[in-house]
C-alpha atoms as a PDB file:
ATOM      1  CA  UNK A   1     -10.428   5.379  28.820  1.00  0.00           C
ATOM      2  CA  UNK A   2      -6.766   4.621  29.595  1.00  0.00           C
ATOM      3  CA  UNK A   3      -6.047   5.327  25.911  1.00  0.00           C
ATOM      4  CA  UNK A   4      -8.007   8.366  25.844  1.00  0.00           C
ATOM      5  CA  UNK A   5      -5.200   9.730  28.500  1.00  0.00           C
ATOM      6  CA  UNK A   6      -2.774   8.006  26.617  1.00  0.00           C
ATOM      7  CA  UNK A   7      -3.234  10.524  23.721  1.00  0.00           C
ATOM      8  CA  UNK A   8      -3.684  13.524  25.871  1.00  0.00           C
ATOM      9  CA  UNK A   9      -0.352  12.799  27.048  1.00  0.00           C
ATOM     10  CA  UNK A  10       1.357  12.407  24.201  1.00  0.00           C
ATOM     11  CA  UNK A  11      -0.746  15.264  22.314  1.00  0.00           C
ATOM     12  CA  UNK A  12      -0.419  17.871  25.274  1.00  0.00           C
ATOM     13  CA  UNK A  13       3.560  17.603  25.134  1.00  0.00           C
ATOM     14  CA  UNK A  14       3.481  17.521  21.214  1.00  0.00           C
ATOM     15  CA  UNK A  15       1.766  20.834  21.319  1.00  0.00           C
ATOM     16  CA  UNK A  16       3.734  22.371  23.971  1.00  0.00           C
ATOM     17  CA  UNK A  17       6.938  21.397  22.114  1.00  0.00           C
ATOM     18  CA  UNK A  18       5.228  22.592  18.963  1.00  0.00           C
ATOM     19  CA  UNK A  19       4.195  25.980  20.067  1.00  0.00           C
ATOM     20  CA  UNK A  20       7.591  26.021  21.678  1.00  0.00           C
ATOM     21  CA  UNK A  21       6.391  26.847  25.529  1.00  0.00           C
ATOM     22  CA  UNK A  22       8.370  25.623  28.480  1.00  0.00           C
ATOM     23  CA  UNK A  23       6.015  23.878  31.155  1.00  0.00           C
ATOM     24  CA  UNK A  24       5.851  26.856  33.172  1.00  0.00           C
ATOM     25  CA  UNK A  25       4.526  28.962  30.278  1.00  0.00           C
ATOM     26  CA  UNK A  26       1.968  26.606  29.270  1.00  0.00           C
ATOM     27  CA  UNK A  27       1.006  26.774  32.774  1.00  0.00           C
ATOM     28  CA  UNK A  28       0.924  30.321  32.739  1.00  0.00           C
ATOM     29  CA  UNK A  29      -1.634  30.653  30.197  1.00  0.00           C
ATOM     30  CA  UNK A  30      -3.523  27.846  31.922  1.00  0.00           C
ATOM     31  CA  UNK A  31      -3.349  29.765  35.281  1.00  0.00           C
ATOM     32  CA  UNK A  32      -1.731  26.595  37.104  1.00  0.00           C
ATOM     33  CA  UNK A  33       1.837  25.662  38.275  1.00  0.00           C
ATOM     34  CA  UNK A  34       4.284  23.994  36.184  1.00  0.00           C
ATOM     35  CA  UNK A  35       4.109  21.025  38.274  1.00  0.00           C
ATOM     36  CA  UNK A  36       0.700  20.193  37.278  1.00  0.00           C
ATOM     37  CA  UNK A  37       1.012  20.093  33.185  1.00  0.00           C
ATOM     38  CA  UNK A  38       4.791  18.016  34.839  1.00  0.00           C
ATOM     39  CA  UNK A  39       2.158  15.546  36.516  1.00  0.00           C
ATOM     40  CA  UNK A  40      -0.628  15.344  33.275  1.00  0.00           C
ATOM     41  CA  UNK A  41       2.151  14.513  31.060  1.00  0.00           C
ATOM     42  CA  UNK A  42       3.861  11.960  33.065  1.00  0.00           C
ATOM     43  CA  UNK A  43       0.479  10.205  33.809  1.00  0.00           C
ATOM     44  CA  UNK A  44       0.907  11.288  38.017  1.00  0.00           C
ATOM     45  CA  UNK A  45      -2.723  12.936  37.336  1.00  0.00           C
ATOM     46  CA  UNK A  46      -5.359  13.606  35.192  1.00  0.00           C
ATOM     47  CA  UNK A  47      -6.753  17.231  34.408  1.00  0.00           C
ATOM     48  CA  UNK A  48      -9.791  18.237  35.440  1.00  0.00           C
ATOM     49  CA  UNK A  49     -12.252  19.213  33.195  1.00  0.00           C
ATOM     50  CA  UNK A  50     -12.019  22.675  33.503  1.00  0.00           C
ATOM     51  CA  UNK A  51      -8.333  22.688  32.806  1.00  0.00           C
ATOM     52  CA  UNK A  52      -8.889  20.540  29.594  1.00  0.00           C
ATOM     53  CA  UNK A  53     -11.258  23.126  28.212  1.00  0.00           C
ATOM     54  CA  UNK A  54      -8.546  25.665  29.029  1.00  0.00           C
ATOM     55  CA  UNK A  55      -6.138  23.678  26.977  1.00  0.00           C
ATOM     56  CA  UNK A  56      -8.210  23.264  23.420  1.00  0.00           C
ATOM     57  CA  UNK A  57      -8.985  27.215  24.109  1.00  0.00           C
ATOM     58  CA  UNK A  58      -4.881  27.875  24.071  1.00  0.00           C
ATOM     59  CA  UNK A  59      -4.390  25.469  21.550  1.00  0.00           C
ATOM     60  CA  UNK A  60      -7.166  26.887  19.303  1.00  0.00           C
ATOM     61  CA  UNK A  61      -8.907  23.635  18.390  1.00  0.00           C
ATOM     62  CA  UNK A  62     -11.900  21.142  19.337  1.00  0.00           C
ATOM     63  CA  UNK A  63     -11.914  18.359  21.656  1.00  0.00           C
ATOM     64  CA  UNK A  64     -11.563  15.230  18.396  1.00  0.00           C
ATOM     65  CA  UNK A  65      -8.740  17.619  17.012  1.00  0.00           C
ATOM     66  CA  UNK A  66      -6.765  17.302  20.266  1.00  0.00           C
ATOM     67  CA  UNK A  67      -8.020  13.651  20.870  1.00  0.00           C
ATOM     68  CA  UNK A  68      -7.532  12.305  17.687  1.00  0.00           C
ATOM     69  CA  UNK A  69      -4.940   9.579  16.829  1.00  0.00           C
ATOM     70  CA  UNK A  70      -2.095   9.942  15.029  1.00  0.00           C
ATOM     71  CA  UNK A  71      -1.949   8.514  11.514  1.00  0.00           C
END
């Protein structure tokens, strides 16, 4: 499990930087506060559910796209 979040993490700030969004735009389209993508990225909290699904919706792709490891 702990490496499941791991790659969230590490995915969920890649794609951010990618799509070039501050925090508080991402969290915009997500309909939360800044300091709660601050909080999933710096392993202070996990997302719930809900907010996951929100993600892979703004992101455009599946859960194993988004989960997958890096080669």
């Amino acid at each position: 499990m702990e490496e499941l979040l791991e790659r969230f993490r590490k995915n969920l700030k890649d794609k951010i930087e990618d799509k070039e969004y501050s925090q508080r735009e991402f969290a915009k389209l997500l309909g939360c506060d800044q300091t709660s993508i601050s909080k999933w990225i710096n392993a202070k909290a996990e997302p719930k559910l809900s907010n996951i699904l929100k993600i892979l919706e703004v992101f455009d792709c599946d859960f194993y796209e988004f989960f997958k490891k890096d080669k």
